[in-house]
C-alpha atoms as a PDB file:
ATOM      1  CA  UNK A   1     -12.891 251.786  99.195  1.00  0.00           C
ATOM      2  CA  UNK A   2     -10.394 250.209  97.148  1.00  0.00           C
ATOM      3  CA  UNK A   3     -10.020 250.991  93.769  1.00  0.00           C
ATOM      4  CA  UNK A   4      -8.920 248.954  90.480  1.00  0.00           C
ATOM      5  CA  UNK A   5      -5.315 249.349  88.579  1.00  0.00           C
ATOM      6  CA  UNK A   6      -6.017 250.152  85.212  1.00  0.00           C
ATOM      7  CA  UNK A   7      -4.099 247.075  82.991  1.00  0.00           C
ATOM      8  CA  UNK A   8      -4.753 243.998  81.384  1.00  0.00           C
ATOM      9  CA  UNK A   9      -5.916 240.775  83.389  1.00  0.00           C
ATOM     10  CA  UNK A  10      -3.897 237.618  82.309  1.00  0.00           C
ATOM     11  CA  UNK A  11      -6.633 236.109  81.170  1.00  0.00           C
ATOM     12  CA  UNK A  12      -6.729 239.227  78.329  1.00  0.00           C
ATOM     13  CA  UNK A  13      -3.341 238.833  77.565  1.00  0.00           C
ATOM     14  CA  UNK A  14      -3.647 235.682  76.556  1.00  0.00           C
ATOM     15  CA  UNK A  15      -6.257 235.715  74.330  1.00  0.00           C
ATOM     16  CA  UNK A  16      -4.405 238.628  72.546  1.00  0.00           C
ATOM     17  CA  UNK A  17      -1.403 236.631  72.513  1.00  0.00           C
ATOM     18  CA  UNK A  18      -3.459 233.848  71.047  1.00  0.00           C
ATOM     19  CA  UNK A  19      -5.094 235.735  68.449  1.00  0.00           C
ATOM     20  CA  UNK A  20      -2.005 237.418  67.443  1.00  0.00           C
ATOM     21  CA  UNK A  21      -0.086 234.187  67.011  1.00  0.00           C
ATOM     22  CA  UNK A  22      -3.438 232.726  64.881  1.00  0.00           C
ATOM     23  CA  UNK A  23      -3.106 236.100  62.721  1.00  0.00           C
ATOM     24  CA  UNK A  24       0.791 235.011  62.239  1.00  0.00           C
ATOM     25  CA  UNK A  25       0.378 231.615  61.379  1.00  0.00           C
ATOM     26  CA  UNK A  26      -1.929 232.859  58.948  1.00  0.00           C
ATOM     27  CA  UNK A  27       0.342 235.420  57.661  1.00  0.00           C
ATOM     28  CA  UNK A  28       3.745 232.726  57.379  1.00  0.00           C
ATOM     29  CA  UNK A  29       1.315 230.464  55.395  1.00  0.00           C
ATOM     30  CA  UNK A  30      -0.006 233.263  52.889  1.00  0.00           C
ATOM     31  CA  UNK A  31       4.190 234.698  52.428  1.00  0.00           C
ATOM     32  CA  UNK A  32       5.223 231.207  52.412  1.00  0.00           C
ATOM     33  CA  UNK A  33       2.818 229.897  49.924  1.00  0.00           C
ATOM     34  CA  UNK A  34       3.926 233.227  47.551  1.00  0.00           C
ATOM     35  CA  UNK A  35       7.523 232.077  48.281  1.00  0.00           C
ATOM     36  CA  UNK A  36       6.966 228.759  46.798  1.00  0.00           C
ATOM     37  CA  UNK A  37       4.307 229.548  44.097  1.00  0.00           C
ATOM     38  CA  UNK A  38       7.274 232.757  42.565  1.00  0.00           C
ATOM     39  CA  UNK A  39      10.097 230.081  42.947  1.00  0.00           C
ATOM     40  CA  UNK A  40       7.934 227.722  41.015  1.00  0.00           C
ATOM     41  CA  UNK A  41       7.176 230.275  38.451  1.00  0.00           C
ATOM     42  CA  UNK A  42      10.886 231.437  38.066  1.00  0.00           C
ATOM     43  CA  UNK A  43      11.596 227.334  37.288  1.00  0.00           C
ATOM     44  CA  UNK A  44       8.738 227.485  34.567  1.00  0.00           C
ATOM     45  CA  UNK A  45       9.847 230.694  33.068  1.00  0.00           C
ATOM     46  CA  UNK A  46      13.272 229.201  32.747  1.00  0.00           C
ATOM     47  CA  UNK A  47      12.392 226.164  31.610  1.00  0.00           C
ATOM     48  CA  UNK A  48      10.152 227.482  28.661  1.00  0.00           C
ATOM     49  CA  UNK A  49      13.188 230.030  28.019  1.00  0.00           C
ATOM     50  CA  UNK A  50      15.704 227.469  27.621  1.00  0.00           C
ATOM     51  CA  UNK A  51      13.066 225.338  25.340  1.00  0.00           C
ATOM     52  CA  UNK A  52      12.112 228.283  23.037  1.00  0.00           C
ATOM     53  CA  UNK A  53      16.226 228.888  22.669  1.00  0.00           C
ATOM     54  CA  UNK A  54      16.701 224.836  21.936  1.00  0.00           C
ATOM     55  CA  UNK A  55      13.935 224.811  18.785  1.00  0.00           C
ATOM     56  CA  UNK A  56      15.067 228.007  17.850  1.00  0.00           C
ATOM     57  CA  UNK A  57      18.322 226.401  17.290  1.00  0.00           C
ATOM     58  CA  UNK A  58      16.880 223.501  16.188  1.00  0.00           C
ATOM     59  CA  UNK A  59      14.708 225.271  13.322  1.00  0.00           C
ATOM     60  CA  UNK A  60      18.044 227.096  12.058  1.00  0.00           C
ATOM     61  CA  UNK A  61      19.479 223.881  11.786  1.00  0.00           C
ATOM     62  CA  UNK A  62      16.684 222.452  10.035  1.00  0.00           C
ATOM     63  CA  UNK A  63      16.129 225.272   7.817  1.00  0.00           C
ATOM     64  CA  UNK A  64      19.745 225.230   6.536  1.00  0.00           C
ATOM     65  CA  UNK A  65      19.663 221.227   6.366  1.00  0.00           C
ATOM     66  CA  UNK A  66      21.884 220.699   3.470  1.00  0.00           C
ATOM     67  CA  UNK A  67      20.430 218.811   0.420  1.00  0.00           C
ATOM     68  CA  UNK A  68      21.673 214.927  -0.700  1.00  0.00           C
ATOM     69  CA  UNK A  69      22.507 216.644  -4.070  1.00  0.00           C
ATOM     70  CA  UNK A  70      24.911 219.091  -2.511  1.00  0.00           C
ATOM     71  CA  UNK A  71      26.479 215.984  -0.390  1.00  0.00           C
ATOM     72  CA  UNK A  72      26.396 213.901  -3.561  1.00  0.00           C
ATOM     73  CA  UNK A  73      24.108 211.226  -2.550  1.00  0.00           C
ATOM     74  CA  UNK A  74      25.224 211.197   1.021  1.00  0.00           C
ATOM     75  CA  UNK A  75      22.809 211.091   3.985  1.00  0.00           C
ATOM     76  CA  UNK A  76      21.909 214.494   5.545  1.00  0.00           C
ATOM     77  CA  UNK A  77      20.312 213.616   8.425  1.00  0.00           C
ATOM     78  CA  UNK A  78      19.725 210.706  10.945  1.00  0.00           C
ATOM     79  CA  UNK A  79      17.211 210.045  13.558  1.00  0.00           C
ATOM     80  CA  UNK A  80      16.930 208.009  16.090  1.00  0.00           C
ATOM     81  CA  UNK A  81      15.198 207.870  19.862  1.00  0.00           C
ATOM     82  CA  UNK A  82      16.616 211.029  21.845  1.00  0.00           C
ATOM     83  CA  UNK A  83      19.415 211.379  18.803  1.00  0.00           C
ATOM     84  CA  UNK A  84      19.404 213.800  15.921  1.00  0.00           C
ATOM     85  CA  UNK A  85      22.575 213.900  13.812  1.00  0.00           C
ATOM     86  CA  UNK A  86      22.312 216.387  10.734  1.00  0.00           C
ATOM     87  CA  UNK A  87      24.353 217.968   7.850  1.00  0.00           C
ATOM     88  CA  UNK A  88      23.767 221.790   7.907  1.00  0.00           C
ATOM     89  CA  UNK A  89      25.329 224.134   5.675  1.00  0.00           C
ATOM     90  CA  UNK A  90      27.174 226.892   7.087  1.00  0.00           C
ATOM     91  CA  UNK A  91      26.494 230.905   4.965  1.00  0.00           C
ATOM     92  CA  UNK A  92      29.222 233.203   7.317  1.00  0.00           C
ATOM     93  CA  UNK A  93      29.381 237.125   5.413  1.00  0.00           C
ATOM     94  CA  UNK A  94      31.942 237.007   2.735  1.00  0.00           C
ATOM     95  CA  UNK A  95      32.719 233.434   2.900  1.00  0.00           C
ATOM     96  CA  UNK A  96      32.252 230.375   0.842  1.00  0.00           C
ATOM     97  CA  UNK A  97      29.377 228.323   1.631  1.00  0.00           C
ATOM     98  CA  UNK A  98      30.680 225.035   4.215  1.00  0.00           C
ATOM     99  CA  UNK A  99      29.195 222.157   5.795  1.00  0.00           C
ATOM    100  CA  UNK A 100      29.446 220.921   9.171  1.00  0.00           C
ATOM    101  CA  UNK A 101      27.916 217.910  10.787  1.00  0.00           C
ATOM    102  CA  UNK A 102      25.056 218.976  14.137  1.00  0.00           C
ATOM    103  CA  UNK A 103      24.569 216.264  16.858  1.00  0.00           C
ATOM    104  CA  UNK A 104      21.651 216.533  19.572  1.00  0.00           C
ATOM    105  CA  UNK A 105      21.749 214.492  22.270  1.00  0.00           C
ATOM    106  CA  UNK A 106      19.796 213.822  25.378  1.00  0.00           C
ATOM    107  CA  UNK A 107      22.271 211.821  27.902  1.00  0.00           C
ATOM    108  CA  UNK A 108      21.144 211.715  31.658  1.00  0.00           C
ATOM    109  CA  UNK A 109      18.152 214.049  31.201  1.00  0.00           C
ATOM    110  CA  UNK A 110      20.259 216.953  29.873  1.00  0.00           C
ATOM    111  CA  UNK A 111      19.889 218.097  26.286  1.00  0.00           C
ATOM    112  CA  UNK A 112      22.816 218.821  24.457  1.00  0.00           C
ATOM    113  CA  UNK A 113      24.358 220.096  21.202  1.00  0.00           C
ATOM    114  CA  UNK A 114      27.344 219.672  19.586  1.00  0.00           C
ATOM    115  CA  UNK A 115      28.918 220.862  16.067  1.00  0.00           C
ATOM    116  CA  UNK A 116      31.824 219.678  14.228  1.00  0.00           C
ATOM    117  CA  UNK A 117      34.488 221.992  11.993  1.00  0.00           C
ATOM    118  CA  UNK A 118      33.298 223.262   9.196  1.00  0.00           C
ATOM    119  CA  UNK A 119      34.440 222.140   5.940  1.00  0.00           C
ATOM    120  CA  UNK A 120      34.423 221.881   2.137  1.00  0.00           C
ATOM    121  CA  UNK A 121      36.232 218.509   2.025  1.00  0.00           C
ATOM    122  CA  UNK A 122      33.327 215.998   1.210  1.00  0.00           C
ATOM    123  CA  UNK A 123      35.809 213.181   2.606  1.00  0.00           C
ATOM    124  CA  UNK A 124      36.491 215.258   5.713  1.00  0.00           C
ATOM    125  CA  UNK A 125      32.940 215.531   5.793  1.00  0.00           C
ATOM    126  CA  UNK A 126      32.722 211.810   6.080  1.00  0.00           C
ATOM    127  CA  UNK A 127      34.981 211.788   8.856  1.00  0.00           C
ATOM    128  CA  UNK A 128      33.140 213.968  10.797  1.00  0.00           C
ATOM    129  CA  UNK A 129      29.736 212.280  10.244  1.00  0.00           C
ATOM    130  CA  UNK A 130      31.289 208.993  11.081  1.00  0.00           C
ATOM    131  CA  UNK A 131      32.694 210.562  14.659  1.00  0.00           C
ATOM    132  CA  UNK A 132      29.531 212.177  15.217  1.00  0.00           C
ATOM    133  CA  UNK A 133      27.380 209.132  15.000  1.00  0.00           C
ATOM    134  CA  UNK A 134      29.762 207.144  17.050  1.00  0.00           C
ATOM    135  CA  UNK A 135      30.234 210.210  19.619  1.00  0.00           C
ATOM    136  CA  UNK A 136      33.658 209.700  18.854  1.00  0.00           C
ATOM    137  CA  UNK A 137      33.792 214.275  17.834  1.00  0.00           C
ATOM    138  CA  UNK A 138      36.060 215.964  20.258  1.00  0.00           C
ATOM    139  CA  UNK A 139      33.950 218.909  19.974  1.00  0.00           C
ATOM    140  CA  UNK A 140      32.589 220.244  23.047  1.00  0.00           C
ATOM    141  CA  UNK A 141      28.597 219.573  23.741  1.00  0.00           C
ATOM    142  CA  UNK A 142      26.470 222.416  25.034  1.00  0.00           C
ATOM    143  CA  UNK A 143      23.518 221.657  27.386  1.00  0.00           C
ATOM    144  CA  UNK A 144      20.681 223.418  25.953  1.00  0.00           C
ATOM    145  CA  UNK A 145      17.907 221.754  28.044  1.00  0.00           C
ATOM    146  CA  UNK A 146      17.726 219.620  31.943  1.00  0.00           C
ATOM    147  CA  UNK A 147      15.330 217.490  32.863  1.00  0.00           C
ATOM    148  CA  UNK A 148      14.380 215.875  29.533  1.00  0.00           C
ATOM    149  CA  UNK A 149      13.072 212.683  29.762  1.00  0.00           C
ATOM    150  CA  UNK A 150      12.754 211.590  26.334  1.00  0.00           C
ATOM    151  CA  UNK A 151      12.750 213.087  22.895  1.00  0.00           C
ATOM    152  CA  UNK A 152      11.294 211.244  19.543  1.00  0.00           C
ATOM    153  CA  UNK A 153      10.868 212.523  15.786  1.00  0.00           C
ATOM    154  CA  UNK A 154       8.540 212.112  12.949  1.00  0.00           C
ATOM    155  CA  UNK A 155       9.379 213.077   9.381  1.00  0.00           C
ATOM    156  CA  UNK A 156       6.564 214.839   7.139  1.00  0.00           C
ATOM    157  CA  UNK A 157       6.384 212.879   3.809  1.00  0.00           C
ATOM    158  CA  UNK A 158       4.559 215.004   0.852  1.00  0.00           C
ATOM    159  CA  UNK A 159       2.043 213.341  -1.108  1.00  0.00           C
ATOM    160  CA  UNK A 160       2.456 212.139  -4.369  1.00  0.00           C
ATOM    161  CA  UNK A 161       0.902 209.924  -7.065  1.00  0.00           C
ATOM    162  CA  UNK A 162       3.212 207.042  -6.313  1.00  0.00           C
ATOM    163  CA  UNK A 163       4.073 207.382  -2.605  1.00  0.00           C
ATOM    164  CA  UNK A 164       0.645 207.909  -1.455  1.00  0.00           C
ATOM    165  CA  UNK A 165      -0.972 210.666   0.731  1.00  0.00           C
ATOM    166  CA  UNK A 166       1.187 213.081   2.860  1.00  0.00           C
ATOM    167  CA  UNK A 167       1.585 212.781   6.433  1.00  0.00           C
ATOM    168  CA  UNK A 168       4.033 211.950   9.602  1.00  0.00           C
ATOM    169  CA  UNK A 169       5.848 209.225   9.556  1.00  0.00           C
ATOM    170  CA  UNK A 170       8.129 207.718  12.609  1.00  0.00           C
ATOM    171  CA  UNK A 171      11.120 208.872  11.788  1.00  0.00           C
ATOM    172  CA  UNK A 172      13.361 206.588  14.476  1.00  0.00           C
ATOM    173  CA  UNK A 173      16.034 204.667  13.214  1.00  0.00           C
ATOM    174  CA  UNK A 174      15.573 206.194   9.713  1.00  0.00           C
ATOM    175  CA  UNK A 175      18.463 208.135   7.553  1.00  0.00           C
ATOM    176  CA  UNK A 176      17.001 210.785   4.763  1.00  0.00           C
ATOM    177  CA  UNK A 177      19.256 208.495   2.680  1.00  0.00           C
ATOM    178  CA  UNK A 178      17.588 205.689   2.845  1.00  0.00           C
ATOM    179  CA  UNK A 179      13.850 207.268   2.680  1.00  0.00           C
ATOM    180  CA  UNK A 180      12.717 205.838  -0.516  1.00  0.00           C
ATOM    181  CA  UNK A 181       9.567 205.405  -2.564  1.00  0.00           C
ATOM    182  CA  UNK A 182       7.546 202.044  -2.877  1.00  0.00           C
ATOM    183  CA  UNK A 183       7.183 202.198  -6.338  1.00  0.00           C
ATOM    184  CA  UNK A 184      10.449 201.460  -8.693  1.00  0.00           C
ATOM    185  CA  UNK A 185      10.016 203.865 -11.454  1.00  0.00           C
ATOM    186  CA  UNK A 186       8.999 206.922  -8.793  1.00  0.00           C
ATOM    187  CA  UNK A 187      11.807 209.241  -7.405  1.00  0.00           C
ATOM    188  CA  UNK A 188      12.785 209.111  -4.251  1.00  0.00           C
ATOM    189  CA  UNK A 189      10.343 210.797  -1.407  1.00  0.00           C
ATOM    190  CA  UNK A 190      12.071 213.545   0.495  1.00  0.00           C
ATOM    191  CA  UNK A 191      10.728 214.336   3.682  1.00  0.00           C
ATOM    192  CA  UNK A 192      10.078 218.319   4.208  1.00  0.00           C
ATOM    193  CA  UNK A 193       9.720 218.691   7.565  1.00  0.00           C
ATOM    194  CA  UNK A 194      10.431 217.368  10.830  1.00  0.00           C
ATOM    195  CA  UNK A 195       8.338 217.204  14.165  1.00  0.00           C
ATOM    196  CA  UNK A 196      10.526 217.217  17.460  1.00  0.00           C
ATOM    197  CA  UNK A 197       8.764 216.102  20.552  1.00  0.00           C
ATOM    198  CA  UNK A 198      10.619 216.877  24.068  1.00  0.00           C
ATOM    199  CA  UNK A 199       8.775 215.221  27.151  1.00  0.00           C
ATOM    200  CA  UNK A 200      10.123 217.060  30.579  1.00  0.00           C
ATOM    201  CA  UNK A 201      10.267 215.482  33.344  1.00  0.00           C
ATOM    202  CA  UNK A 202       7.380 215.804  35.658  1.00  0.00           C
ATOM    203  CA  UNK A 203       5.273 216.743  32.615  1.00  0.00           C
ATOM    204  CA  UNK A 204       2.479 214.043  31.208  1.00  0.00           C
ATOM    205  CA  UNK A 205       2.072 215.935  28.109  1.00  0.00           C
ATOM    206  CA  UNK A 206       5.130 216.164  25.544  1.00  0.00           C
ATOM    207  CA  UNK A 207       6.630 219.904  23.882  1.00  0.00           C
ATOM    208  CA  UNK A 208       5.768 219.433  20.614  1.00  0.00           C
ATOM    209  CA  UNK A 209       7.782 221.776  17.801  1.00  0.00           C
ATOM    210  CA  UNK A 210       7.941 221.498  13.820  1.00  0.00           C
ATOM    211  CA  UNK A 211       9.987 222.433  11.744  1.00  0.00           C
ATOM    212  CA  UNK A 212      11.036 222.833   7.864  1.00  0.00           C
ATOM    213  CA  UNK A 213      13.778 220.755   6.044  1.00  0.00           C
ATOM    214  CA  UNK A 214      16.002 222.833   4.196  1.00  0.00           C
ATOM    215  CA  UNK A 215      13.798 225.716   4.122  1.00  0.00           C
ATOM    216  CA  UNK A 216      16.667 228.005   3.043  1.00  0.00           C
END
C-alpha cells in the first residue's frame, strides 16, 4: 500500500497564488488611491493657505488705503482686470506716518505683490505711482498665489440722496479719483469697500473676499 506525501498539489498552489495576488491588487489600489487622495489634499491645504495669507494682505492694504484728502486730490487707488494699484499709508512704532504706492498683479497665472519706498514727498509719491502703473518700479514682486486664472473687482458705492441706492459697482478700468456723483451740486461718492474675486485654475466657481476702504 502506498501512501500519500503530505503537501500542496499544484493545482492548490495556484489558486493561493491567485487569490493572494487578487488580495494585492486590491491592497495597491486602496494605498494608492490614499496616496493620491493625501497628495491632493496637501495641494488644497496649500492652496487655501496661500489664499487666506494673499486677502489677509490684501485687507491690510485696504484698511490702511490712504484718503484723496491726505494725497491732496490725488487718486488712491486703481483697478483694472487682474491689476490693483493702491496708495496705502504706512504707521511703523515711533515714526511719522508715510505713504507708499501697493501693486498686485497676476502675470502668467502667478499672483504677485509689489511695494514701492515709502515716502512723505507728495511729488516722489507721484513718481512712484507713475512707475507702478507702468511696471516701470524696480522693486522686487512677491508671488503670493499660482495658478490664478483671472482676478476682477467691484467697488461698494454707499447710498445717498443724490447718487442713488448702495451697491457693487464694476470697478475695472475705474480710478477712486475719478468716481464721481451724477448730480452737479452732490459731493463726490466714495466707494467704501472693495470685493476681490480670484478664479483658480481648475476651479468653476471664483474665491470671493471683501474688504473695507480705509477702515483705519
Amino acid at each position: 500500500m502506498r501512501t500519500r506525501r503530505g503537501g500542496f498539489t499544484l493545482v492548490e498552489l495556484l489558486v493561493a497564488i491567485t487569490i493572494l495576488a487578487f488580495i494585492a491588487v486590491l491592497g495597491w489600489r486602496g494605498l494608492d488611491g490614499i496616496i493620491r487622495s493625501r497628495g491632493a489634499l496637501t495641494a488644497t491645504m496649500e492652496q487655501t493657505r496661500g489664499l487666506q495669507l494673499a486677502f489677509a494682505q490684501m485687507q491690510s492694504d485696504c484698511e490702511n488705503l490712504a484718503t484723496s484728502a491726505l494725497l491732496r486730490n490725488r487718486a488712491n487707488m486703481q483697478v483694472e482686470d487682474n491689476r490693483i494699484t493702491l496708495v496705502r499709508m504706512v504707521l511703523a512704532e515711533n515714526q511719522p506716518s508715510r505713504l507708499q504706492v501697493v501693486a498686485y498683479r497676476v502675470r502668467e497665472g502667478v499672483l504677485t505683490r509689489r511695494e514701492s519706498s515709502a515716502t512723505r514727498d507728495l511729488l516722489e509719491l507721484d513718481s512712484l505711482w507713475q512707475a507702478a502703473l507702468a511696471d516701470t518700479d524696480p522693486a522686487v514682486s512677491v508671488a503670493l498665489q499660482s495658478g490664478v486664472q483671472n482676478m476682477s473687482m467691484r467697488y461698494w458705492m454707499p447710498g445717498a440722496s443724490a447718487t442713488g441706492s448702495s451697491g457693487w459697482r464694476d470697478g475695472a478700468g475705474v480710478s477712486t479719483s475719478t468716481v464721481v456723483s451724477a448730480a452737479p451740486a452732490a459731493p463726490a461718492a466714495t466707494p467704501t469697500g472693495m470685493e476681490v474675486s480670484l478664479t483658480l485654475q481648475g476651479l468653476e466657481v471664483p474665491l470671493v473676499k471683501s474688504f473695507l476702504l480705509g477702515a483705519i
